[in-house]
Protein backbone atom coordinates (compact mmCIF):
# COMPACT_ATOMS: atom_id res chain seq x y z
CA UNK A 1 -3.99 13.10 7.93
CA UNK A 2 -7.28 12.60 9.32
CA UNK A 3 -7.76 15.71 11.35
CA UNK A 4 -10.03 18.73 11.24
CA UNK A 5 -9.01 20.94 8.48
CA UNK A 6 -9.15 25.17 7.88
CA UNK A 7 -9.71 26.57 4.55
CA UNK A 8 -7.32 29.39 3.43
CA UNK A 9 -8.62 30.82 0.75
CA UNK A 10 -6.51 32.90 -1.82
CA UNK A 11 -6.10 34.25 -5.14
CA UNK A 12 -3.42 32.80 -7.37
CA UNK A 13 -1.45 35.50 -9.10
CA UNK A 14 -1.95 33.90 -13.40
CA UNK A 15 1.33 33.02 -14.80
CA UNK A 16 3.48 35.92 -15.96
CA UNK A 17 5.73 33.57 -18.76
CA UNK A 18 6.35 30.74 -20.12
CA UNK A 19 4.70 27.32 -19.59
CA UNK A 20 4.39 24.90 -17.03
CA UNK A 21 7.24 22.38 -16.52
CA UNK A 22 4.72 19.73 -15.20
CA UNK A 23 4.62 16.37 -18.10
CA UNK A 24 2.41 13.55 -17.15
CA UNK A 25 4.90 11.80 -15.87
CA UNK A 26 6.16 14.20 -13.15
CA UNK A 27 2.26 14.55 -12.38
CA UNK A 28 2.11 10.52 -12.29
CA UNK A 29 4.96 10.32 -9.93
CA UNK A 30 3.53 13.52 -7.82
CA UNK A 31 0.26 10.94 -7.32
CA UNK A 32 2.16 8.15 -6.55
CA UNK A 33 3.89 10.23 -4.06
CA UNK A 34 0.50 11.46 -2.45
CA UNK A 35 -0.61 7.72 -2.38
CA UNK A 36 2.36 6.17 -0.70
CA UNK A 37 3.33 9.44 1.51
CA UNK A 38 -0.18 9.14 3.79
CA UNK A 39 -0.94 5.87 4.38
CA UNK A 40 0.48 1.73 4.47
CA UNK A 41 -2.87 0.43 2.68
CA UNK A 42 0.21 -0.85 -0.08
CA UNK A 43 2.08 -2.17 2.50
CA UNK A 44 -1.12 -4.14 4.39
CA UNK A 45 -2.40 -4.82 0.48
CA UNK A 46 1.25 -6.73 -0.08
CA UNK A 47 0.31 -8.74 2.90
CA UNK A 48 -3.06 -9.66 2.09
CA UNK A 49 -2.00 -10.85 -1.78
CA UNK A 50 0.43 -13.27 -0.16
CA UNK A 51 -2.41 -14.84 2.13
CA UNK A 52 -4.85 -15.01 -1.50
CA UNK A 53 -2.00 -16.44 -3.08
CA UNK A 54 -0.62 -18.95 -0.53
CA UNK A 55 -4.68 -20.33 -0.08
CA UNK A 56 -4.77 -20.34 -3.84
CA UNK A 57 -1.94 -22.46 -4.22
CA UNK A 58 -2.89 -24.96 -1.34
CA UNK A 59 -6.09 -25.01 -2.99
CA UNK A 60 -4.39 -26.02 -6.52
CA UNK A 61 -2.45 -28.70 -4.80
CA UNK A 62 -5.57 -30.65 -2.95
CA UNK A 63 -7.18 -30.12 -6.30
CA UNK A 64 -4.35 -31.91 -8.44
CA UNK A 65 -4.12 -34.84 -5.60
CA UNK A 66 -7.15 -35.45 -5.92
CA UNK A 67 -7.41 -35.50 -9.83
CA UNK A 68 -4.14 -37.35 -9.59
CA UNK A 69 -6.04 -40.22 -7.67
CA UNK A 70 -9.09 -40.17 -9.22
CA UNK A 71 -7.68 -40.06 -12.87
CA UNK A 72 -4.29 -41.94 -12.22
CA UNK A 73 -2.61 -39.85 -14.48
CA UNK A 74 -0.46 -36.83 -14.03
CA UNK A 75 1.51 -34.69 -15.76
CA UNK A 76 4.75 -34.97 -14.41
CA UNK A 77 6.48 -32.38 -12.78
CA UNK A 78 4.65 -29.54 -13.69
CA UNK A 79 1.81 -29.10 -11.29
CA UNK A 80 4.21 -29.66 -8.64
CA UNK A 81 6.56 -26.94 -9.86
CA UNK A 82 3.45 -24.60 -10.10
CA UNK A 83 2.30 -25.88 -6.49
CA UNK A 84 6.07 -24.82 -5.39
CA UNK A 85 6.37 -21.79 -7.13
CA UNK A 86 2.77 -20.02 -6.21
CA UNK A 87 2.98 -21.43 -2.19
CA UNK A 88 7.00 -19.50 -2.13
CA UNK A 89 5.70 -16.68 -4.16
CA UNK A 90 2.89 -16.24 -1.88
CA UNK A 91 5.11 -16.51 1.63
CA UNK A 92 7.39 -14.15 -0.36
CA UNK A 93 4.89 -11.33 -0.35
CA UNK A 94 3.39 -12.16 3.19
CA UNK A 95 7.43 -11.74 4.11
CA UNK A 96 7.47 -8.27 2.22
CA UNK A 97 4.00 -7.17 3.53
CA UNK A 98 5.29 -7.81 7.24
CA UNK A 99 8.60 -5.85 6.86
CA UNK A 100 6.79 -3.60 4.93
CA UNK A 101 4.19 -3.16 8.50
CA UNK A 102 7.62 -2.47 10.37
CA UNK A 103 9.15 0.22 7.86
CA UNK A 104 5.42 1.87 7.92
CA UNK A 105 5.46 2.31 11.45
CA UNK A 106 8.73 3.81 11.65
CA UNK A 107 7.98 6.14 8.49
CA UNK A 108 5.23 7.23 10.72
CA UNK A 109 7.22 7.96 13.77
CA UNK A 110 10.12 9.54 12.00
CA UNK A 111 7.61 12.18 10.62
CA UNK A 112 7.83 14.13 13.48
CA UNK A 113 4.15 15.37 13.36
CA UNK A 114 3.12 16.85 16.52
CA UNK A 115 1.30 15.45 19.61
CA UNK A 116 -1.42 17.32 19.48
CA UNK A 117 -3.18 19.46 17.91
CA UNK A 118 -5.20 22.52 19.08
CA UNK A 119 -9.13 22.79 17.89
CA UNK A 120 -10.47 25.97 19.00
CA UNK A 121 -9.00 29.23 19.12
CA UNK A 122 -10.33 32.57 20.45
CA UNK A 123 -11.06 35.82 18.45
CA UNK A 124 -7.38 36.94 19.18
CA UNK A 125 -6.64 33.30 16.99
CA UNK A 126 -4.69 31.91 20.31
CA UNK A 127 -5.40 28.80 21.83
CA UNK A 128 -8.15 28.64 24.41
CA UNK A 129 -6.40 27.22 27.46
């Protein structure tokens, strides 16, 4: 969470029976819980995919007028479906990336994590005041 942490050190009792439940799969989605639980990098990476894209495709389409004029002939219809298609596509994910900035920040707030937190603590382990 980006705070100071305390080890707590313990000893883990060994199993007594039977074997774990735990598949790769369950242990995928547990790590794809961890990723997406912490932190809107995904979110802010949707956003920044959309802007690549959206710049690639305005790219393409200067680059196919201009080998339109220079050459004289085109293919019809197809680079300007592509053109279409990759500039919408990208929008579509800057769209999702910005909504996607909202939900984040209310995922955060809903959390309920605290205020504050406390950093030292006397022998007694209460807060200094």
């Amino acid at each position: 969470m980006g705070f100071k942490k305390v080890e707590i050190e313990f000893d883990a009792a060994p199993r007594l029976a039977g074997e774990t439940k735990w598949n790769y799969g369950s242990l995928f989605n547990l790590a794809l819980e961890g990723m997406t639980s912490f932190t809107t990098t995904p979110l802010k990476i949707s956003s920044i995919l959309g802007f690549v894209v959206s710049i690639a495709a305005f790219i393409y389409m200067i680059y196919i007028f201009i080998a339109t004029l220079i050459t004289g002939n085109a293919v019809e219809g197809f680079p300007t479906l592509m053109i279409v298609i990759l500039f919408l596509g990208g929008i579509q994910l800057i769209s999702i990336g910005i909504i996607g900035e909202y939900l984040g920040r209310i995922f955060n707030e809903v959390k309920g994590r605290p205020l504050y937190f406390v950093e030292e603590y006397n022998d007694e382990r209460e807060p200094i005041k």
